[in-house]
N, C-alpha and C. Protein backbone atom coordinates (compact mmCIF):
# COMPACT_ATOMS: atom_id res chain seq x y z
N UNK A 1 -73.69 -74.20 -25.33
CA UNK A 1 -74.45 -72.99 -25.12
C UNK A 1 -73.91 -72.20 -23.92
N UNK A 2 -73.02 -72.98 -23.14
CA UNK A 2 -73.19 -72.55 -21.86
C UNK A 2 -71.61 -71.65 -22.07
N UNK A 3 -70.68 -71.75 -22.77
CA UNK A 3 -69.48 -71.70 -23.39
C UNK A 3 -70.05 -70.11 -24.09
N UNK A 4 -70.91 -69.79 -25.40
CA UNK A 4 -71.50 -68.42 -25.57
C UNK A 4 -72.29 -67.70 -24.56
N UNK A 5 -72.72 -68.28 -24.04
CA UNK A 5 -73.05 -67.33 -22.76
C UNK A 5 -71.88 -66.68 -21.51
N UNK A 6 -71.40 -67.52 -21.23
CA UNK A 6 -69.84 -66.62 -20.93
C UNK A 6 -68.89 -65.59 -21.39
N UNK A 7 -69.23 -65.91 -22.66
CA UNK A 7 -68.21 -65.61 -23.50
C UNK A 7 -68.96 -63.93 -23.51
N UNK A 8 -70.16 -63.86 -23.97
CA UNK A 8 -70.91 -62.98 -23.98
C UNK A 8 -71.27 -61.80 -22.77
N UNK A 9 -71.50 -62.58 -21.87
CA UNK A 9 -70.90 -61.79 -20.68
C UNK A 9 -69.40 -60.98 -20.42
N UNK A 10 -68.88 -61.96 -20.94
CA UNK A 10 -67.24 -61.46 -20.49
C UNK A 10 -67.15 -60.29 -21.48
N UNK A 11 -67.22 -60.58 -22.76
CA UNK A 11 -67.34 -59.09 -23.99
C UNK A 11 -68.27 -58.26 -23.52
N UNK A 12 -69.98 -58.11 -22.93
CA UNK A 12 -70.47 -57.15 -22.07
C UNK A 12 -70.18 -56.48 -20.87
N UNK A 13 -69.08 -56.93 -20.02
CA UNK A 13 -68.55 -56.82 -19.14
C UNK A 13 -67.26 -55.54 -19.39
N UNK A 14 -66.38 -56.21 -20.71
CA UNK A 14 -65.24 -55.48 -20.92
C UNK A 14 -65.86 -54.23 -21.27
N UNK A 15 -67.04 -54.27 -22.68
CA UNK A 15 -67.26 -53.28 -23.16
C UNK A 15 -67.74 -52.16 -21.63
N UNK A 16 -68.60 -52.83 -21.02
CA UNK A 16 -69.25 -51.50 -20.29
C UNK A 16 -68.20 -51.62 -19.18
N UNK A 17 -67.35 -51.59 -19.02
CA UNK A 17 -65.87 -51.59 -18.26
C UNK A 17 -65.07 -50.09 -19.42
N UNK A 18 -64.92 -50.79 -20.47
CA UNK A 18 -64.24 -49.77 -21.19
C UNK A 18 -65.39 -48.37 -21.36
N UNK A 19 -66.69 -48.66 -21.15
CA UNK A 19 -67.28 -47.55 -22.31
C UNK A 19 -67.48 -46.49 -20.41
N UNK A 20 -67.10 -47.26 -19.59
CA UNK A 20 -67.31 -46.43 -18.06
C UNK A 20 -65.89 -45.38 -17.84
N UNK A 21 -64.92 -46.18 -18.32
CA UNK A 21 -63.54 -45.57 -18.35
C UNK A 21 -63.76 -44.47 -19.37
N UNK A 22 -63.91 -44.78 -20.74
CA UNK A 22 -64.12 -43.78 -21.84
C UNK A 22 -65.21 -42.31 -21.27
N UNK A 23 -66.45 -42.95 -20.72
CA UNK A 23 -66.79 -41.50 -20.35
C UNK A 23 -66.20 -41.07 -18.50
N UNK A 24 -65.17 -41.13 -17.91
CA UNK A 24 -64.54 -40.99 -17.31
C UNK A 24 -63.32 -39.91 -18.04
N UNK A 25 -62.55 -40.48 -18.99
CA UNK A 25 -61.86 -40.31 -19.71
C UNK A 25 -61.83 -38.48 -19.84
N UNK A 26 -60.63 -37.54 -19.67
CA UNK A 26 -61.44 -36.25 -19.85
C UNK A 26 -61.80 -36.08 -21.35
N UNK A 27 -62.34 -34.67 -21.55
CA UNK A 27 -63.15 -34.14 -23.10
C UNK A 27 -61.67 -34.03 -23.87
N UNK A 28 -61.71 -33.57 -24.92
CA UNK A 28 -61.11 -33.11 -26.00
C UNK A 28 -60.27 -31.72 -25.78
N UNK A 29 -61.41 -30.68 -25.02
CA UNK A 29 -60.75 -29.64 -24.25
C UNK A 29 -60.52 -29.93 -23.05
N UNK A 30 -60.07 -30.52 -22.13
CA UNK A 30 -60.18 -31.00 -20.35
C UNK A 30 -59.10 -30.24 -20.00
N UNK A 31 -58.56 -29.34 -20.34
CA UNK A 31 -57.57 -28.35 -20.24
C UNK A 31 -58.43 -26.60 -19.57
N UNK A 32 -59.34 -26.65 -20.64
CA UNK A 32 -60.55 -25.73 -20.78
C UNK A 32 -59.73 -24.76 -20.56
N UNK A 33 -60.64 -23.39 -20.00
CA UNK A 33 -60.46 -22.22 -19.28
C UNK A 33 -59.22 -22.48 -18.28
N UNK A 34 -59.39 -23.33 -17.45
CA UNK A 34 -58.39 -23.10 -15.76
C UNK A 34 -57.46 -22.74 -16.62
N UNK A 35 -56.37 -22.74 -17.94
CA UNK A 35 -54.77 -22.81 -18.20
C UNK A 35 -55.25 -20.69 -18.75
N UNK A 36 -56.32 -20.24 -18.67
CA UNK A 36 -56.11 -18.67 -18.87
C UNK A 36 -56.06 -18.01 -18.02
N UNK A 37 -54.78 -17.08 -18.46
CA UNK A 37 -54.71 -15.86 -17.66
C UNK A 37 -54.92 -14.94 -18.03
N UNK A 38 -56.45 -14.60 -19.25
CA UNK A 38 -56.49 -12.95 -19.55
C UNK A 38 -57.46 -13.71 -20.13
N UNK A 39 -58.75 -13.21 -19.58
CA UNK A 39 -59.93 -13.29 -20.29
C UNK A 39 -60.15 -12.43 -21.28
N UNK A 40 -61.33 -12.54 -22.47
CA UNK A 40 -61.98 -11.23 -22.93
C UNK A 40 -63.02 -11.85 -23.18
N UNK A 41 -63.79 -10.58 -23.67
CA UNK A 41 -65.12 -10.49 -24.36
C UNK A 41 -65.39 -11.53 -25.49
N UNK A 42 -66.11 -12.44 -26.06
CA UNK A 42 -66.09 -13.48 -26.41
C UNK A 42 -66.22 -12.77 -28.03
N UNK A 43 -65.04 -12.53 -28.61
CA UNK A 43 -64.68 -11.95 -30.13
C UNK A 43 -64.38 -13.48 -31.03
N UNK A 44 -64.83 -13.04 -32.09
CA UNK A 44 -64.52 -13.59 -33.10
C UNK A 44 -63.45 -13.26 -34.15
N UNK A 45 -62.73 -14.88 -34.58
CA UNK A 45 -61.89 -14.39 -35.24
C UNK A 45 -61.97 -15.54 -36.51
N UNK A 46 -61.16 -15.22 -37.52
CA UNK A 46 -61.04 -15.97 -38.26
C UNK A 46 -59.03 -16.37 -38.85
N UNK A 47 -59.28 -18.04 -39.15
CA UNK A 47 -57.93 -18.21 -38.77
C UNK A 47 -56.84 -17.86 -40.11
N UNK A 48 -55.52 -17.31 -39.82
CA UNK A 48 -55.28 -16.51 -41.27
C UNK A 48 -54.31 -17.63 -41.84
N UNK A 49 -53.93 -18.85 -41.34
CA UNK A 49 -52.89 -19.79 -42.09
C UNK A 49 -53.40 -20.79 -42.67
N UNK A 50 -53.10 -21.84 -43.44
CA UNK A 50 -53.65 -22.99 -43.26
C UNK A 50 -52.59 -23.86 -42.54
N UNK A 51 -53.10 -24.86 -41.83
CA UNK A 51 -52.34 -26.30 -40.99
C UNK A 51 -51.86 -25.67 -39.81
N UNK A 52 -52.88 -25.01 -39.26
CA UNK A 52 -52.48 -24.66 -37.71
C UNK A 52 -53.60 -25.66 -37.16
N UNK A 53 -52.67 -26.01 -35.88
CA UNK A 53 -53.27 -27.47 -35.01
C UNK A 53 -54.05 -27.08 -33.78
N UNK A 54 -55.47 -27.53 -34.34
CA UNK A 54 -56.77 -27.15 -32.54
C UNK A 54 -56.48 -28.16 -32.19
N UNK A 55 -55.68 -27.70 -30.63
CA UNK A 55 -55.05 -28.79 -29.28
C UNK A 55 -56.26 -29.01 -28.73
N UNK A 56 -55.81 -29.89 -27.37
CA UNK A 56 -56.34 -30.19 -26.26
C UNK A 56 -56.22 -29.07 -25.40
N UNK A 57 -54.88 -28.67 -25.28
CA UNK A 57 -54.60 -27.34 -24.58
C UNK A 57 -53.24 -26.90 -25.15
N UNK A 58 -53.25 -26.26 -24.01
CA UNK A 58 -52.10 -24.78 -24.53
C UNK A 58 -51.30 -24.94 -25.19
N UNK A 59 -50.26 -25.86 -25.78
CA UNK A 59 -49.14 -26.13 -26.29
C UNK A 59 -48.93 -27.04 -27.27
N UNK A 60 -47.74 -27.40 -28.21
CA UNK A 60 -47.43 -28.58 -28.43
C UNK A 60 -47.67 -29.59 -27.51
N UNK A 61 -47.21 -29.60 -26.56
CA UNK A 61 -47.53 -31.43 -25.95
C UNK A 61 -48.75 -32.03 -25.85
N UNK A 62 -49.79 -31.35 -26.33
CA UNK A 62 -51.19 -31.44 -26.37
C UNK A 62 -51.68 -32.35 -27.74
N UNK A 63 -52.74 -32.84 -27.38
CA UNK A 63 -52.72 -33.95 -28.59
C UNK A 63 -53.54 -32.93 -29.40
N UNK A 64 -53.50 -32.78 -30.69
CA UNK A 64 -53.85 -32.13 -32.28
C UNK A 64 -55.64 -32.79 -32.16
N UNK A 65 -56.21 -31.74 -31.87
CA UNK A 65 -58.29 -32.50 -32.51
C UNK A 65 -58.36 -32.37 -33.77
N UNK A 66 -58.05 -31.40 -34.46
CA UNK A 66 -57.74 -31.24 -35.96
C UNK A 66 -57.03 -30.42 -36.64
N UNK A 67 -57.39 -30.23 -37.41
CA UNK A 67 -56.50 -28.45 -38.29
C UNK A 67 -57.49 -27.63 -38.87
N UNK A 68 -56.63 -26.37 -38.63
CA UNK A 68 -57.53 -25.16 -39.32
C UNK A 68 -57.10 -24.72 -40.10
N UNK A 69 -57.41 -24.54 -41.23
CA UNK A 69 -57.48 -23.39 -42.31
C UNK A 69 -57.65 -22.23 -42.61
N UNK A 70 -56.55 -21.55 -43.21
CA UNK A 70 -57.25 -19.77 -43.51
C UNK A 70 -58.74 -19.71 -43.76
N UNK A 71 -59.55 -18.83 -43.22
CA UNK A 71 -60.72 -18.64 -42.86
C UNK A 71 -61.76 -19.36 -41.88
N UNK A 72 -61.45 -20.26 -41.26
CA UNK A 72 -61.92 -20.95 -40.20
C UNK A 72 -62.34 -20.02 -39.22
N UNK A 73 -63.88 -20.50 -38.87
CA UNK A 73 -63.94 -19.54 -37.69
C UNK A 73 -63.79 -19.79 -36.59
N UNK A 74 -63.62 -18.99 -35.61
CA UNK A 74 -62.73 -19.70 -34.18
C UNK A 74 -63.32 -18.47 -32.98
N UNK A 75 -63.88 -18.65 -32.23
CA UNK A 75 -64.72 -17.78 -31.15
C UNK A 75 -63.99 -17.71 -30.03
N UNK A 76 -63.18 -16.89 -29.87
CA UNK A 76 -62.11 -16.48 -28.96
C UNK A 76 -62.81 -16.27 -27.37
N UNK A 77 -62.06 -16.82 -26.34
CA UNK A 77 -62.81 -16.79 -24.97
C UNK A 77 -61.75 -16.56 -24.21
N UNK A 78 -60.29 -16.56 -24.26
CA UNK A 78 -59.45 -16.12 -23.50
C UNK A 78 -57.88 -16.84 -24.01
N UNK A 79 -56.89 -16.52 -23.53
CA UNK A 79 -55.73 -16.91 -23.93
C UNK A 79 -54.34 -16.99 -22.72
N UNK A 80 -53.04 -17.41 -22.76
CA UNK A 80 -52.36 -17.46 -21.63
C UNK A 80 -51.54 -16.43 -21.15
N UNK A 81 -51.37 -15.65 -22.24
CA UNK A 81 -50.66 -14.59 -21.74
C UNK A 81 -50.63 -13.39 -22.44
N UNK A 82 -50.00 -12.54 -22.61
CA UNK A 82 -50.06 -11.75 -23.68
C UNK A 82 -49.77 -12.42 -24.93
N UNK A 83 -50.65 -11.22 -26.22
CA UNK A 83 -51.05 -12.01 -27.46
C UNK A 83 -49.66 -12.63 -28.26
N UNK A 84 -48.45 -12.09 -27.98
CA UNK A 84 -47.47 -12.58 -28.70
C UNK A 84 -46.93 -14.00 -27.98
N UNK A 85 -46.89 -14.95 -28.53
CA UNK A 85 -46.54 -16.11 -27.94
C UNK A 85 -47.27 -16.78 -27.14
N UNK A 86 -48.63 -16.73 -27.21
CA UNK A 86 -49.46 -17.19 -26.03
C UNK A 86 -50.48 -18.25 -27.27
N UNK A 87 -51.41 -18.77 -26.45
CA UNK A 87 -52.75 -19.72 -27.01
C UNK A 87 -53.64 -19.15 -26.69
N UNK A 88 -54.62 -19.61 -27.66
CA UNK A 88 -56.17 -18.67 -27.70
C UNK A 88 -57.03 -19.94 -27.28
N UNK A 89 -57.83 -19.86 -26.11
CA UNK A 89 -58.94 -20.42 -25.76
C UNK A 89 -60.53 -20.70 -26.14
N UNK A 90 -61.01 -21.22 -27.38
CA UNK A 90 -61.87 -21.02 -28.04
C UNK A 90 -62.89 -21.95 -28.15
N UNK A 91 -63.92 -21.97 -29.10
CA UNK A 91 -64.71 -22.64 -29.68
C UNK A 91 -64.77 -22.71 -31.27
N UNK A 92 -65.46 -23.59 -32.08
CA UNK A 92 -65.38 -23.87 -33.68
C UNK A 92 -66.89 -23.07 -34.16
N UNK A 93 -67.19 -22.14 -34.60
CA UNK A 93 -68.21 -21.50 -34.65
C UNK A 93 -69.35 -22.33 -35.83
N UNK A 94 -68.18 -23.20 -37.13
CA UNK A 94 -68.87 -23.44 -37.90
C UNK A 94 -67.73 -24.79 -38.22
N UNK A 95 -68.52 -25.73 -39.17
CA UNK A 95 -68.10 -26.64 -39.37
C UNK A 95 -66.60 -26.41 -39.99
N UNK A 96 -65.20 -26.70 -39.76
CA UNK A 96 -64.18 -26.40 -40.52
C UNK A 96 -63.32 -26.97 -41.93
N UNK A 97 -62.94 -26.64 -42.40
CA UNK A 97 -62.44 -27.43 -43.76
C UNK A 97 -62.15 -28.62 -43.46
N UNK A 98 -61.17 -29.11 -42.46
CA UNK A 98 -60.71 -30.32 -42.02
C UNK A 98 -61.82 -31.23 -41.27
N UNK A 99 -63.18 -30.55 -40.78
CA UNK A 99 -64.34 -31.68 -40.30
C UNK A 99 -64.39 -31.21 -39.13
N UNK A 100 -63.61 -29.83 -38.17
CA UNK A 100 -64.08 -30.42 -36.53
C UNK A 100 -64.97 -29.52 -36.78
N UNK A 101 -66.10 -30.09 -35.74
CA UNK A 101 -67.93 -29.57 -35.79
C UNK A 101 -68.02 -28.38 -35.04
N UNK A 102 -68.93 -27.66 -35.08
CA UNK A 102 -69.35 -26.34 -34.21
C UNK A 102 -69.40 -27.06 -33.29
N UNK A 103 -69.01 -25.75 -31.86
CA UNK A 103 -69.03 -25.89 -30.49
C UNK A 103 -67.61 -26.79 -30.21
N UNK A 104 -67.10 -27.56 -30.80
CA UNK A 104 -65.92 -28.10 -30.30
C UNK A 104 -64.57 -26.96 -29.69
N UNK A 105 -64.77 -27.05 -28.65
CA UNK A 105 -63.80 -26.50 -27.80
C UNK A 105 -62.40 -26.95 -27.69
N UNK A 106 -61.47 -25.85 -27.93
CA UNK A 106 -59.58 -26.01 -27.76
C UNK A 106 -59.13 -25.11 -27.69
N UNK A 107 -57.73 -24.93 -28.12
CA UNK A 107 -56.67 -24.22 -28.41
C UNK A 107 -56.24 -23.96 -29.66
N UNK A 108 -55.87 -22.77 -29.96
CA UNK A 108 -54.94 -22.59 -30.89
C UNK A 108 -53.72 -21.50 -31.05
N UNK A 109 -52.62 -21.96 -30.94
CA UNK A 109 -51.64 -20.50 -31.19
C UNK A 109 -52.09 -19.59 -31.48
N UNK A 110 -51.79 -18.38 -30.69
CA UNK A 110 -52.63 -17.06 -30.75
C UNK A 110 -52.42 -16.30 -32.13
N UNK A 111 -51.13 -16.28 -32.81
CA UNK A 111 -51.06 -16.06 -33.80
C UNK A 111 -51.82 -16.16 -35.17
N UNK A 112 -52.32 -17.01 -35.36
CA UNK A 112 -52.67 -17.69 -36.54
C UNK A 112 -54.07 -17.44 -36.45
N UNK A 113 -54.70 -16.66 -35.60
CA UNK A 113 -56.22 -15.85 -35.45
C UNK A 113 -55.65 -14.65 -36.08
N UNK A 114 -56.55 -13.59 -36.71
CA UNK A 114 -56.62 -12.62 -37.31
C UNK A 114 -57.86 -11.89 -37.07
């Protein structure tokens, strides 16, 4: 008995070890706002390709939260630079073809908004 009770500890231990790190861990967007340099008015857009990738942040090196699809809606809050070649700073207005939920906050190549 005394052998599961250790044992049990030690797995309660790791878990709330890991689940302290995990919410430590940054969000999905932890990039957020700080990477814009041109705010706007909080416009809506909808996305005109399909298999464009909502980052973490600004770029490829950013890990992919999901994909968007032509018509996806995407609530524009700012971007990095001017609109040609830059990322759009947003939110998911409505649930998207691929599953990511309203309010989920990222990126997406500025392009592929319409």
């Amino acid at each position: 008995m005394e052998i599961k009770r250790k044992a049990s500890m030690v797995v309660l231990v790791a878990a709330l070890t890991l689940g302290g790190s995990m919410a430590l861990a940054p969000t999905a967007s932890a990039v957020g706002s700080s990477a814009c340099q041109f705010n706007s008015p909080d416009v809506n857009f909808k996305v005109s390709t399909s298999g464009a990738q909502f980052r973490t942040g600004p770029g490829k090196r950013y890990r992919a939260i999901g994909t968007l699809y032509r018509g996806d809606s995407f609530r524009y809050f700012c971007r990095t630079r001017g609109f040609k070649n830059s990322w759009s700073y947003g939110k998911i207005l409505k649930r998207t073809t691929s599953g990511i939920r309203p309010g989920t906050r990222g990126w997406v190549y500025s392009q592929y908004l319409d």
